[in-house]
Protein backbone atom coordinates (compact mmCIF):
# COMPACT_ATOMS: atom_id res chain seq x y z
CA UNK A 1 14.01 -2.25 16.73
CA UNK A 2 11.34 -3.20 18.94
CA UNK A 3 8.44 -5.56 17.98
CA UNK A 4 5.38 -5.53 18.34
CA UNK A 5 2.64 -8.14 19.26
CA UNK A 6 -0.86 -7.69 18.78
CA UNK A 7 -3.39 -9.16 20.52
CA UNK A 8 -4.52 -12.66 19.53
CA UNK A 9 -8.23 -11.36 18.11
CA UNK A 10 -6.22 -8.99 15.02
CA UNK A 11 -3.71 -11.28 14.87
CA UNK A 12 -6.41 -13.72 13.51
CA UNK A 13 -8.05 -11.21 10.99
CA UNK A 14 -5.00 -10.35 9.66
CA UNK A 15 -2.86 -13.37 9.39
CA UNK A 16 -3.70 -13.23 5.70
CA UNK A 17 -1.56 -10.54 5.24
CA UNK A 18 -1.97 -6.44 5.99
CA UNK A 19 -2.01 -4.41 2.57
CA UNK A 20 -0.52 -0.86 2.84
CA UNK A 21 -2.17 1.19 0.17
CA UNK A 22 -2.51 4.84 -0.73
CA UNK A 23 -1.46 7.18 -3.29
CA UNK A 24 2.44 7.17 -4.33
CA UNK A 25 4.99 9.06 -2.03
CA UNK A 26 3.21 7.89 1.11
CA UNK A 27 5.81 5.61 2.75
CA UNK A 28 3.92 2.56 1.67
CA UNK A 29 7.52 0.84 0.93
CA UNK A 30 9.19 2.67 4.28
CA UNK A 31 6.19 1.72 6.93
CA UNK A 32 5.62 -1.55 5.26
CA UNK A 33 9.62 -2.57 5.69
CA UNK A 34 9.44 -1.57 9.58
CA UNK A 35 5.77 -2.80 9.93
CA UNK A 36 6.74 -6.15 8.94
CA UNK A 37 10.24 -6.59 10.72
CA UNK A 38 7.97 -5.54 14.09
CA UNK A 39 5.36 -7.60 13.45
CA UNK A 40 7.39 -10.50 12.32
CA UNK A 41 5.97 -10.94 9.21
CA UNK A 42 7.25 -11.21 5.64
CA UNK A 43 7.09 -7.87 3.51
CA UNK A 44 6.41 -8.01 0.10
CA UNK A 45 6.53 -5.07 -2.00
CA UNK A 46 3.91 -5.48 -4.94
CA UNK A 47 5.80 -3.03 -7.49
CA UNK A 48 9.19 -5.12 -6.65
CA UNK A 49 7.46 -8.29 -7.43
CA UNK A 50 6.28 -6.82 -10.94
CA UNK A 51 9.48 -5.21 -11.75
CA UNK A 52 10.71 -8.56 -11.15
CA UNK A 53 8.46 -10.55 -13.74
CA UNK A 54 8.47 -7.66 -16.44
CA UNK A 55 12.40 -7.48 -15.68
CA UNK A 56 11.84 -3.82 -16.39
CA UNK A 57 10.84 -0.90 -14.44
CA UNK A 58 7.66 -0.46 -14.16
CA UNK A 59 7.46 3.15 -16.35
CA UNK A 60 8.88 0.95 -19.09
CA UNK A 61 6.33 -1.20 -18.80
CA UNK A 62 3.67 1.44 -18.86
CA UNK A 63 5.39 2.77 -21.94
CA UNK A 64 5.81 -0.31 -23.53
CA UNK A 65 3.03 -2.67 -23.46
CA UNK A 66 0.43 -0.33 -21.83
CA UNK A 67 -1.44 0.29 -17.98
CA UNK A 68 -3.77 -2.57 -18.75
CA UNK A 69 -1.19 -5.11 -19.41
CA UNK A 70 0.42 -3.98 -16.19
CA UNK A 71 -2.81 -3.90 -14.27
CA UNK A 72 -3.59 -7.22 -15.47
CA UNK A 73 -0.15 -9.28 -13.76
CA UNK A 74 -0.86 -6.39 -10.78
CA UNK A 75 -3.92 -8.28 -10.01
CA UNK A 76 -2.28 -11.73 -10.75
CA UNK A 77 0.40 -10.70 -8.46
CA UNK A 78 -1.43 -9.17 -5.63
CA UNK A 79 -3.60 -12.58 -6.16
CA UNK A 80 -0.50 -14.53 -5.46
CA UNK A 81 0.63 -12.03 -2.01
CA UNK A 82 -2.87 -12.90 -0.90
CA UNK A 83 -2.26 -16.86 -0.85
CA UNK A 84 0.26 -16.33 1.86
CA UNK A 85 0.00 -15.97 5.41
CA UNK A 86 1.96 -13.38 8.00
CA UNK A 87 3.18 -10.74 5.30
CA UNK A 88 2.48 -7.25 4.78
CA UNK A 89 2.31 -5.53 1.47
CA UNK A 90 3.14 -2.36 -0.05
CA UNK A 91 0.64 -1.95 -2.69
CA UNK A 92 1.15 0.54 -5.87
CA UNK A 93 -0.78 3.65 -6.28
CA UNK A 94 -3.41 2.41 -8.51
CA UNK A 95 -3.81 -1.34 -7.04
CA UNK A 96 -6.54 -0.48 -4.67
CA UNK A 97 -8.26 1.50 -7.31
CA UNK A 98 -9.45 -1.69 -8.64
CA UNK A 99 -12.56 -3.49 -7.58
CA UNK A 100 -11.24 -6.79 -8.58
CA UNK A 101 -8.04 -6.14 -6.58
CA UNK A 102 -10.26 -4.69 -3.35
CA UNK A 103 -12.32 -7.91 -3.44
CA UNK A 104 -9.36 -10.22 -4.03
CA UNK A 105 -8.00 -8.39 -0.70
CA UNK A 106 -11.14 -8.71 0.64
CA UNK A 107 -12.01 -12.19 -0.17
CA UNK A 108 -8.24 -13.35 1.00
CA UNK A 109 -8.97 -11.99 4.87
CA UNK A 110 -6.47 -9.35 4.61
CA UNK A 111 -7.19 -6.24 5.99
CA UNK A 112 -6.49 -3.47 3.49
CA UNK A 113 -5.05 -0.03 5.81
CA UNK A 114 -5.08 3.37 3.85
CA UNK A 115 -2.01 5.79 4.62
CA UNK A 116 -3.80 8.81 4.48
CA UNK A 117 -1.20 12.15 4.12
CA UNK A 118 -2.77 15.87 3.14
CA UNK A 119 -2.21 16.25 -0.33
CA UNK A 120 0.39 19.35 0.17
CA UNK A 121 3.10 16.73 2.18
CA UNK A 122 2.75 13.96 -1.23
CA UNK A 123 2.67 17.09 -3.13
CA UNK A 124 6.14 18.10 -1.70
CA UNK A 125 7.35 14.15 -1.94
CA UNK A 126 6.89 14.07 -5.00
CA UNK A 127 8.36 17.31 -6.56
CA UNK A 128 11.19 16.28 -4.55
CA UNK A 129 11.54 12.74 -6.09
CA UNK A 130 9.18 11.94 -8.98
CA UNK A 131 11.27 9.60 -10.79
CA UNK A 132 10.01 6.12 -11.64
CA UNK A 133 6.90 6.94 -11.20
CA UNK A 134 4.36 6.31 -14.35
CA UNK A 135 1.47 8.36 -13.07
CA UNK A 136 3.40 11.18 -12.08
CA UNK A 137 3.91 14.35 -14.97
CA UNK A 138 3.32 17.05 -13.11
CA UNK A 139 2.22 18.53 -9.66
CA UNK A 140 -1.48 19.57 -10.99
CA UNK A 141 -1.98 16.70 -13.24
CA UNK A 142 -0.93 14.59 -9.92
CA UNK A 143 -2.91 16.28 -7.67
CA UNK A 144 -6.08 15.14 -10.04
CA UNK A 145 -5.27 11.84 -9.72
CA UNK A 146 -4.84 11.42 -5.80
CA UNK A 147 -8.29 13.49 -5.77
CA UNK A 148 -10.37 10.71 -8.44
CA UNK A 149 -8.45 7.82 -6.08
CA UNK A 150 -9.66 8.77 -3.00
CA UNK A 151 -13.08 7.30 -2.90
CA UNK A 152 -11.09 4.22 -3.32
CA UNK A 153 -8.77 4.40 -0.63
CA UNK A 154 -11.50 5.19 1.19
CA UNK A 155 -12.86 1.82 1.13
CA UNK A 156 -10.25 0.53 3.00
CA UNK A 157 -10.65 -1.88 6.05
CA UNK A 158 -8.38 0.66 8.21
CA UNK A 159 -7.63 4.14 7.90
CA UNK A 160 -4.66 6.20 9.40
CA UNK A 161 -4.11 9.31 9.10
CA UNK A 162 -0.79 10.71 8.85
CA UNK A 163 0.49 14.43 9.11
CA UNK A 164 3.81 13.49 6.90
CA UNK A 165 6.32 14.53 9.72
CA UNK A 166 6.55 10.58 11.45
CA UNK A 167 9.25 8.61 11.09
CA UNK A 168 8.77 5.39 9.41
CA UNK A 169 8.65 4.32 12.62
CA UNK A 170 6.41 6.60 13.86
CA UNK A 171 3.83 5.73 11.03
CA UNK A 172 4.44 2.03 12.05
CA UNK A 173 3.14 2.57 15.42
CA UNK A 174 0.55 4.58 14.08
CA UNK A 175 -1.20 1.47 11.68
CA UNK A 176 -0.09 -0.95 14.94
CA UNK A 177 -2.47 1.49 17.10
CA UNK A 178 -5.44 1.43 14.44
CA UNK A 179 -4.90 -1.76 13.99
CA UNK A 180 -5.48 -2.21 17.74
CA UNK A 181 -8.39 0.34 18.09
CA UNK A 182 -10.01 -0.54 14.57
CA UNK A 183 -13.83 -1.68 15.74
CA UNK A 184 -13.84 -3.35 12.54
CA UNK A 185 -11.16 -5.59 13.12
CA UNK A 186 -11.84 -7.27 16.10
């Protein structure tokens, strides 16, 4: 696999760390994984990291002890990715949803890039494979949640949109381009 090298103005704003977010089915895992290995970073994968210190999955979790006990270590996770340097991280679903978690982004110098798909490809990802996935009960009730979140994503530093039909790779390139052409990153 190729890698990539930015030039020396983003690689300074980002050498916090590049946070993948968007709603769930849009590759953050996939393009983070290939984003990193061509950018040389670390990757991190947030909802790895609290399936790790629950030592559940994280639908258990929900189930068990509740969304704001899991929002809570989210933020004291994604707190902990942001004291690193060179990494990029797949966020979950909901992390970016949070002001807290936007400003601790924010406030660390990472730059936060929104995977923006039409609703009808996440739609199709997720009928397709659903499981694991707290949030998720059905396509309608789904489809109301990626609408409220949208503002949020919204907010982030860059924004790429996606038509659903890249590679991995593909969508790499893509964020490596905005990343490049992003105004408000140089």
């Amino acid at each position: 696999m190729k890698k990539v090298h930015l030039s020396p103005v983003v690689t300074l704003k980002w050498m916090r760390g590049i946070f993948l977010i968007g709603f769930m089915g849009a590759g953050k895992t996939s393009v983070g994984r290939v984003l990193a290995e061509r950018l040389g970073c670390r990757f991190i994968d947030l909802d790895q990291c609290l399936h790790q210190r629950f030592g559940a999955p994280i639908p258990d979790v929900f189930e068990r002890q509740g969304e704001e006990v899991f929002r809570e270590a989210e933020r004291d996770e994604l707190a902990r990715c942001c004291e690193q340097h060179n990494v990029v991280v797949a966020t979950g679903g909901g992390a970016f949803c949070s002001q807290a978690n936007r400003e601790i982004i924010r406030a660390s110098g990472g730059l936060s890039v929104f995977l923006d798909l039409p609703w009808e490809v996440l739609e199709e990802r997720l009928v397709r494979d659903h499981a694991g996935r707290p949030k998720y009960d059905d396509s309608g009730q789904a489809q109301l949640l990626y609408e409220s979140r949208l503002t949020d994503y919204r907010q982030a530093t860059v924004c790429v949109e996606l038509t659903g039909s890249e590679s991995a790779e593909n969508a790499a390139d893509c964020v490596v381009a905005a990343l490049e052409e992003a105004p408000c990153v140089t």
